[in-house]
N, C-alpha and C. Protein backbone atom coordinates (compact mmCIF):
# COMPACT_ATOMS: atom_id res chain seq x y z
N UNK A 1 62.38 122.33 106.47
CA UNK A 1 61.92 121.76 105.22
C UNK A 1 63.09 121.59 104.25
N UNK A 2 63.89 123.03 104.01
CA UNK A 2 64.93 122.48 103.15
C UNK A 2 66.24 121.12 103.58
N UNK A 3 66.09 121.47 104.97
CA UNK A 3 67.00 119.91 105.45
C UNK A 3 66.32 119.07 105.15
N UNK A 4 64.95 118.75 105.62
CA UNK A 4 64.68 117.13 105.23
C UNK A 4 64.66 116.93 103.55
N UNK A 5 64.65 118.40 102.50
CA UNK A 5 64.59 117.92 101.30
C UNK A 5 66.12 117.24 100.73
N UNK A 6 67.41 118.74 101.64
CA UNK A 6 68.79 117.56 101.09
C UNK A 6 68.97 116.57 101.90
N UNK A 7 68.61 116.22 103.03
CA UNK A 7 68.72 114.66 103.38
C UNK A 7 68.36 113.88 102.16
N UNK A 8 66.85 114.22 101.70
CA UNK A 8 66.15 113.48 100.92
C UNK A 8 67.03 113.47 99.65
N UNK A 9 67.38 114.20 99.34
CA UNK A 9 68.19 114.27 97.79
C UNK A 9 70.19 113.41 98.15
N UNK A 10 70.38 113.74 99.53
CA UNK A 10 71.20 112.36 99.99
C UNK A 10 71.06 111.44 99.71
N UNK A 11 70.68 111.08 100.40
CA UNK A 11 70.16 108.96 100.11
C UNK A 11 69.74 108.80 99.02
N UNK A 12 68.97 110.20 98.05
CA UNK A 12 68.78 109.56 96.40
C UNK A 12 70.01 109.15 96.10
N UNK A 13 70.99 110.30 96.01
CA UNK A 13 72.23 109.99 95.55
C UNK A 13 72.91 109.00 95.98
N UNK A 14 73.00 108.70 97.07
CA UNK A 14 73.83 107.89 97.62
C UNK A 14 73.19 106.03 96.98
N UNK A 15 71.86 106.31 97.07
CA UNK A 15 71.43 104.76 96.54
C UNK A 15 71.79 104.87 95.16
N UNK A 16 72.13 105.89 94.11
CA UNK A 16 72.70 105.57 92.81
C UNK A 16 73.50 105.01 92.67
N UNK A 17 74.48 104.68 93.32
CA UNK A 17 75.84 104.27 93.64
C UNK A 17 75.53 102.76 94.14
N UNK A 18 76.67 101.63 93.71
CA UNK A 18 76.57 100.75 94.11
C UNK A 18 76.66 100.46 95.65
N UNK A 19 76.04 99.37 96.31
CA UNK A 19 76.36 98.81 97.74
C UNK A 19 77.91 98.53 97.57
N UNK A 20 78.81 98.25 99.03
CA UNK A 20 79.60 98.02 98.85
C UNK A 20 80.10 96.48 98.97
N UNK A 21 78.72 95.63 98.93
CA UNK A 21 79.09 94.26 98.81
C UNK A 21 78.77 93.85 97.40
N UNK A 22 78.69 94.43 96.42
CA UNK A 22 79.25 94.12 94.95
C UNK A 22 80.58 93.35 95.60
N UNK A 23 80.78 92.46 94.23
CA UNK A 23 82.09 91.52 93.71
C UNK A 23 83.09 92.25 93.51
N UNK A 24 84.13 92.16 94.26
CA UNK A 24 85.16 93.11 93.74
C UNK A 24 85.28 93.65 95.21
N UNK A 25 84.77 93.95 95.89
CA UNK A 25 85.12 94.55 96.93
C UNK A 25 85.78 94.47 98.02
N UNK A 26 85.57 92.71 98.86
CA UNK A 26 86.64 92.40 99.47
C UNK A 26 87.71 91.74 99.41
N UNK A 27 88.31 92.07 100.34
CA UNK A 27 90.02 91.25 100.27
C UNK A 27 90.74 91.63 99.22
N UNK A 28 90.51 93.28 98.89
CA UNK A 28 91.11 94.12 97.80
C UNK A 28 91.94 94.83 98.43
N UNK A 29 92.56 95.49 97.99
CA UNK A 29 93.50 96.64 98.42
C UNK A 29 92.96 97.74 97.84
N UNK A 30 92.65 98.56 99.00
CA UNK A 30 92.47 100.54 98.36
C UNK A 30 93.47 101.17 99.06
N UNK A 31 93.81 102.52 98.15
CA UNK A 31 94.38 103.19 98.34
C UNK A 31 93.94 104.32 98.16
N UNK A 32 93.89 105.42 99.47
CA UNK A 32 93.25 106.59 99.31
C UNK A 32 94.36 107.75 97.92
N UNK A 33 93.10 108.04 97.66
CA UNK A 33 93.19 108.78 96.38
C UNK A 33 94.10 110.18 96.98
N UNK A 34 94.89 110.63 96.80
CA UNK A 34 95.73 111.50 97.30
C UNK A 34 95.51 112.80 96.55
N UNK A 35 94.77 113.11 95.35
CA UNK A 35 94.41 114.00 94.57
C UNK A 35 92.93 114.58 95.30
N UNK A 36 92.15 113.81 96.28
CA UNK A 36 90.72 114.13 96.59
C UNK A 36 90.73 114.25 98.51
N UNK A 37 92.33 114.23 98.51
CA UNK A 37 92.70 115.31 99.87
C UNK A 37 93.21 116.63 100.19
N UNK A 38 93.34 117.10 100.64
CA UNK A 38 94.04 118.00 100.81
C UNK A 38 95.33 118.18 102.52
N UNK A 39 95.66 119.12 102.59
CA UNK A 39 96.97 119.00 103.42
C UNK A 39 98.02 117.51 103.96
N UNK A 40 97.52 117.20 105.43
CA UNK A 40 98.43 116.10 106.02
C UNK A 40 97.87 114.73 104.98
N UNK A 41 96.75 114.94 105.15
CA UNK A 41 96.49 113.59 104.33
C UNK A 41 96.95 113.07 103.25
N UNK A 42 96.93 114.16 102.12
CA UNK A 42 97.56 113.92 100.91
C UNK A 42 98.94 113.91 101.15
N UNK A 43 99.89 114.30 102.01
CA UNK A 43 101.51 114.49 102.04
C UNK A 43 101.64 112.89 102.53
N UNK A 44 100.51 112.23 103.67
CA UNK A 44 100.58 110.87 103.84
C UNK A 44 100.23 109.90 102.41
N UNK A 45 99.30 110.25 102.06
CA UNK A 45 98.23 109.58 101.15
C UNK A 45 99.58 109.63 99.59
N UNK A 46 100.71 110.48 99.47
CA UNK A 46 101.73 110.47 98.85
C UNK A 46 102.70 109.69 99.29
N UNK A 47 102.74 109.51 100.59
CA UNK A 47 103.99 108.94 100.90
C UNK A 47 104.47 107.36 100.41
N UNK A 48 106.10 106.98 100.75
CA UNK A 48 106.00 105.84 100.31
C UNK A 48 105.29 104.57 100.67
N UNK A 49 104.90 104.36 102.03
CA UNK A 49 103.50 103.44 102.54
C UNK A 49 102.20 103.94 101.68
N UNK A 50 101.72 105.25 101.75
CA UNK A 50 100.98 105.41 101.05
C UNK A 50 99.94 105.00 102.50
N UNK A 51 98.09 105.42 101.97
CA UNK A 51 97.52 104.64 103.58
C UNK A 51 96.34 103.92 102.61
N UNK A 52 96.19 102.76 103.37
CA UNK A 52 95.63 101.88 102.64
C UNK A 52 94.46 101.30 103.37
N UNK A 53 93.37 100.43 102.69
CA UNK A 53 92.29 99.73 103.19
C UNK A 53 91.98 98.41 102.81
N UNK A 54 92.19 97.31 103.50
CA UNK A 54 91.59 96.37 103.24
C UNK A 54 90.36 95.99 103.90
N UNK A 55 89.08 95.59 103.40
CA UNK A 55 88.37 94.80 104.00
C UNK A 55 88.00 93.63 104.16
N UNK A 56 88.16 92.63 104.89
CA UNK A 56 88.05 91.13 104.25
C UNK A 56 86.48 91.07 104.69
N UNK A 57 85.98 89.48 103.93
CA UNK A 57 84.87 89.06 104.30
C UNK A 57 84.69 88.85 105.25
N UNK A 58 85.42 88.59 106.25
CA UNK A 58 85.22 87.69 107.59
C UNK A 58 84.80 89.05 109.01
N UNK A 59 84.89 90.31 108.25
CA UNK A 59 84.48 91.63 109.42
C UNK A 59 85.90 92.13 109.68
N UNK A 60 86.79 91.54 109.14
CA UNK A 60 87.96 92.30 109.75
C UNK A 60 89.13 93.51 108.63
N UNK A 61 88.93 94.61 109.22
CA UNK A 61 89.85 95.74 108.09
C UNK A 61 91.29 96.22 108.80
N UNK A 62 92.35 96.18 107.67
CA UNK A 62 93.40 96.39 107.86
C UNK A 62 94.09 97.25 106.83
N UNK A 63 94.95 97.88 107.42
CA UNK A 63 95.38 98.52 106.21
C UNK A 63 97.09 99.59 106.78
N UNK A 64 97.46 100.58 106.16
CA UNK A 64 98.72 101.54 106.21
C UNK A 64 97.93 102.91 106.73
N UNK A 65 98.44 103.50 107.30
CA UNK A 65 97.91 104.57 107.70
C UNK A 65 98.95 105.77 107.50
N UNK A 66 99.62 105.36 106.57
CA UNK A 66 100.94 106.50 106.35
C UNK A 66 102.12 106.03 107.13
N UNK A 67 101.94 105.88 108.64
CA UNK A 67 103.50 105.60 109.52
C UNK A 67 102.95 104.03 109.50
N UNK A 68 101.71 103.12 110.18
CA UNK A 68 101.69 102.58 111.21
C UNK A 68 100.77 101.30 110.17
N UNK A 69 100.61 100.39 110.64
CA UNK A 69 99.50 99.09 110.18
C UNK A 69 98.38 99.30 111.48
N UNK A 70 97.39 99.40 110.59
CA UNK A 70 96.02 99.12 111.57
C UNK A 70 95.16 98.66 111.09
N UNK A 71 94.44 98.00 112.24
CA UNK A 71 93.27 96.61 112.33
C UNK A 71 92.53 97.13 112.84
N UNK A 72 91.29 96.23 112.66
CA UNK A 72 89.62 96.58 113.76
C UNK A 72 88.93 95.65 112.89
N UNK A 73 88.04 95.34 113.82
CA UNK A 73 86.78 94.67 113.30
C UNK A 73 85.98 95.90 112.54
N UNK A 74 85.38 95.39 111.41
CA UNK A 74 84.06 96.06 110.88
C UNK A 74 82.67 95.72 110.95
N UNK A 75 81.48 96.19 110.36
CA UNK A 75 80.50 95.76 110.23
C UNK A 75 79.62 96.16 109.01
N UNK A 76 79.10 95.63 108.26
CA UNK A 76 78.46 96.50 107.31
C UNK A 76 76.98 96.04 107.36
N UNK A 77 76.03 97.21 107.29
CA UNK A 77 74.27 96.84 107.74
C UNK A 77 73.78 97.31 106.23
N UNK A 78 72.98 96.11 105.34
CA UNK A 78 72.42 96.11 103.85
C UNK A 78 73.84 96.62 102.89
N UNK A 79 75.07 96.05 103.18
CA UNK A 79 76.05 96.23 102.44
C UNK A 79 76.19 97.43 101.91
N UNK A 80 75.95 98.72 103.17
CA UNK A 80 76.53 100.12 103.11
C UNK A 80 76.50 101.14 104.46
N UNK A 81 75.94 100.25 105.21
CA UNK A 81 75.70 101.14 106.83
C UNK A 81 76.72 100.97 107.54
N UNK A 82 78.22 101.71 107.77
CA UNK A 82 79.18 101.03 108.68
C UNK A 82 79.46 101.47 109.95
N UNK A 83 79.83 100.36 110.57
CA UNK A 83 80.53 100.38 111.97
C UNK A 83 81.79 100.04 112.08
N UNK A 84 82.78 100.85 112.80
CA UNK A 84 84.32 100.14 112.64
C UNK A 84 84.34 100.10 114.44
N UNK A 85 84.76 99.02 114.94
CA UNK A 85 85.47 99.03 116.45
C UNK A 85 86.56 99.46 116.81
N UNK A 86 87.22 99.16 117.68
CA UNK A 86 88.13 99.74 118.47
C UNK A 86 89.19 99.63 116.91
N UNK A 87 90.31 100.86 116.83
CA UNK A 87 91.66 100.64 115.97
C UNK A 87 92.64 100.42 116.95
N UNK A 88 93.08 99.56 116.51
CA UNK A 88 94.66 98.85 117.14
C UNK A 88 95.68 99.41 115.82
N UNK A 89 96.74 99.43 116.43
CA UNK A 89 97.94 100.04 115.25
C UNK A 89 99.41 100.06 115.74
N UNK A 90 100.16 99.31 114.77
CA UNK A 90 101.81 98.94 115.56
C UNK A 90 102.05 100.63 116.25
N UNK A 91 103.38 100.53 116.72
CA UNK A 91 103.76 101.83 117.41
C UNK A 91 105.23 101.85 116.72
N UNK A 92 105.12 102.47 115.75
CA UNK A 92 106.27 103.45 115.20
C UNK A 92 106.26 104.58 115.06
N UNK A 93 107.43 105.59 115.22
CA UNK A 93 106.91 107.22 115.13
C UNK A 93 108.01 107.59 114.25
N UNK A 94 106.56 108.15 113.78
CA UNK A 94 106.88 109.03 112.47
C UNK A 94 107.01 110.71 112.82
N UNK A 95 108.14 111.20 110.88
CA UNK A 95 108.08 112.65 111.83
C UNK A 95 106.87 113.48 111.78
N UNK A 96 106.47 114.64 112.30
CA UNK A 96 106.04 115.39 111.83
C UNK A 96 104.45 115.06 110.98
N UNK A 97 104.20 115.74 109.97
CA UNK A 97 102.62 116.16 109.54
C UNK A 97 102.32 114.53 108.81
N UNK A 98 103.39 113.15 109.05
CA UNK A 98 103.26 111.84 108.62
C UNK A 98 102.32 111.27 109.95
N UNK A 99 102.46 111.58 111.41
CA UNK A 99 102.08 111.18 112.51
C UNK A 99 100.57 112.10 112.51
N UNK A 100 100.48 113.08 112.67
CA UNK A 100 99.21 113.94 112.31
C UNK A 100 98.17 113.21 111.21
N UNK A 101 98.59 113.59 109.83
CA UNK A 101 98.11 112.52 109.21
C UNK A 101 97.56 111.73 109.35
N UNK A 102 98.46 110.20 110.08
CA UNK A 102 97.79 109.36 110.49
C UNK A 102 96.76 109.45 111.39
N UNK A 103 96.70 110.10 112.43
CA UNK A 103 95.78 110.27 113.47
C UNK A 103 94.72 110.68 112.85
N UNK A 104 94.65 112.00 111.86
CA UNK A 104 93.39 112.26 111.38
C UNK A 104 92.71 111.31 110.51
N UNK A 105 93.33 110.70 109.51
CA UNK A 105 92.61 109.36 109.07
C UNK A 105 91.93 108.62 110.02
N UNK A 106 92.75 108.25 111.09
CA UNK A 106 92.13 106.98 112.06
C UNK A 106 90.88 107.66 112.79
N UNK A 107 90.99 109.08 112.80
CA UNK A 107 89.68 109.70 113.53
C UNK A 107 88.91 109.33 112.64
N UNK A 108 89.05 109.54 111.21
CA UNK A 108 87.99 109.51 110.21
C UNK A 108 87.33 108.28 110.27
N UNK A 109 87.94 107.34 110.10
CA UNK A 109 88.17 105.93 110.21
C UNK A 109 87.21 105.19 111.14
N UNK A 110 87.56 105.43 112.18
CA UNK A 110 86.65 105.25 113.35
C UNK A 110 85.30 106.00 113.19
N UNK A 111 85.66 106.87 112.58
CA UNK A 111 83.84 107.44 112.87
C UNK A 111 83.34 107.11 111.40
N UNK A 112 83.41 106.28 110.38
CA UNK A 112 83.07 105.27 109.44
C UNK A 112 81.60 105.64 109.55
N UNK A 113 80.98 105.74 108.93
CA UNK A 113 79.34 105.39 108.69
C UNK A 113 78.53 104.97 107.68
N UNK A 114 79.75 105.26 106.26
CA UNK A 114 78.62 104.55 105.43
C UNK A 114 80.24 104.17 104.09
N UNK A 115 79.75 103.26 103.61
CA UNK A 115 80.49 102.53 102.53
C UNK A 115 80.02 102.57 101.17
N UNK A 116 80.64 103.25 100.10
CA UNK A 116 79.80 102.85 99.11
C UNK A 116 80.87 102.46 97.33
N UNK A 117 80.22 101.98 96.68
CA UNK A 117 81.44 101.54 95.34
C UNK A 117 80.92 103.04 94.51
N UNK A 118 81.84 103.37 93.89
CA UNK A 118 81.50 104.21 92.71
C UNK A 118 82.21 103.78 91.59
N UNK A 119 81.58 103.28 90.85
CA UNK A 119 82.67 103.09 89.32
C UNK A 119 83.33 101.61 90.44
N UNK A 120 85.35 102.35 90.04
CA UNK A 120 85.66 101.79 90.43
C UNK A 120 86.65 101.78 91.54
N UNK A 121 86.14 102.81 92.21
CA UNK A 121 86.53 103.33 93.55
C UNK A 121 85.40 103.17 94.26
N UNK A 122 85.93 103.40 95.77
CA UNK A 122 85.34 103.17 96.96
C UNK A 122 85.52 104.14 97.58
N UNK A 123 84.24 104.66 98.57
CA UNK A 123 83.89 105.65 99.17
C UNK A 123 83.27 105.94 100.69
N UNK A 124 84.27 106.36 101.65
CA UNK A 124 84.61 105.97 102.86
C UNK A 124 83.54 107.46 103.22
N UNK A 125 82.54 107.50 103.93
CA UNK A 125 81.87 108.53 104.55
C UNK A 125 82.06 108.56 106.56
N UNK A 126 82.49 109.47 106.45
CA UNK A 126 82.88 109.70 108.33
C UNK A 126 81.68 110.58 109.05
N UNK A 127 81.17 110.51 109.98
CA UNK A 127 80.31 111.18 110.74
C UNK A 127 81.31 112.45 110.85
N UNK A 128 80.36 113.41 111.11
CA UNK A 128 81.35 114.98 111.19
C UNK A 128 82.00 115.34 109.67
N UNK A 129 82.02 114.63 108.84
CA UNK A 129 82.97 115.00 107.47
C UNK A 129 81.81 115.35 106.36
N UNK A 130 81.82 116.19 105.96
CA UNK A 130 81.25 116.81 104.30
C UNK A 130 81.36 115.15 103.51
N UNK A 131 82.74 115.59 102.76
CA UNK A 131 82.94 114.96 101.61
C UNK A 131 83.75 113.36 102.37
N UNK A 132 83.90 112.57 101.64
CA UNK A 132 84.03 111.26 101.99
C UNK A 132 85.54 111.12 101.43
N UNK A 133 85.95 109.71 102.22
CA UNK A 133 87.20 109.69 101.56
C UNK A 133 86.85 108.60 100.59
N UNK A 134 87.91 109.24 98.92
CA UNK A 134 88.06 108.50 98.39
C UNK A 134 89.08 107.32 97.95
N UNK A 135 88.84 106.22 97.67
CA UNK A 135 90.05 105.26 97.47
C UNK A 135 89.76 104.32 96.75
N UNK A 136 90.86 104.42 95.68
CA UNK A 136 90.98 103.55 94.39
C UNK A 136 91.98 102.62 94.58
N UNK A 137 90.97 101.51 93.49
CA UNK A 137 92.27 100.16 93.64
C UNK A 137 93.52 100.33 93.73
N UNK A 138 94.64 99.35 94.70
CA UNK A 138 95.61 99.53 94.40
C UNK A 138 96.18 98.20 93.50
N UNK A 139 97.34 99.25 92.41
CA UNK A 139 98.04 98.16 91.52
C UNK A 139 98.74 96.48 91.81
């Protein structure tokens, strides 16, 4: 009973929040918020690439992942249910907790499930993850 009540108090919350096909959303640049990570991520999410998200209209997301550029098709179901496909990503190696990093994003990444706007950030939810990643416009 108390699970189906915070499920239930989930999806309240989560429908407060805008869809993520509001205006403004594609063919933007985000940049994960490096203050709302902690360890490899944020030392990436600092770095000078920085790791980034684009989504265009056409289904396709690209972005920095700290070392590497990566692509995939997306999908979004009522402009917040997501699916990401296979990640493709150049092959450069990076040292150390920059290569880690990346990998754990792209796990996150891949397991994508829900999209949502807040304000004026965007909010990346992963199957297996608590808290979501966050990412604000980039300049």
């Amino acid at each position: 009973m108390k699970k189906a009540l915070g499920m239930m108090g989930l999806a309240l919350g989560l429908c407060a929040c805008q869809s993520a096909s509001d205006p403004g959303f594609y063919d933007n640049l985000w940049r994960l918020d490096a203050s709302q990570v902690k360890g490899p991520l944020a030392t990436a999410a600092r770095s000078v690439k920085g790791i980034t998200l684009k989504l265009s209209s056409d289904g396709r997301l690209s972005g920095e992942g700290g070392c590497n550029r990566y692509f995939a098709d997306y999908q979004l179901v009522n402009g917040a249910a997501m699916t990401v496909g296979h990640i493709g990503s150049t092959k450069m190696a990076c040292m150390g907790e920059l290569m880690q990093a990346e990998g754990l994003y792209l796990d996150r990444l891949q397991k994508a499930n829900w999209l949502e706007r807040d304000g004026a950030n965007l909010k990346l939810f992963s199957d297996g993850f608590e808290s979501p990643l966050v990412f604000v416009p980039s300049p």
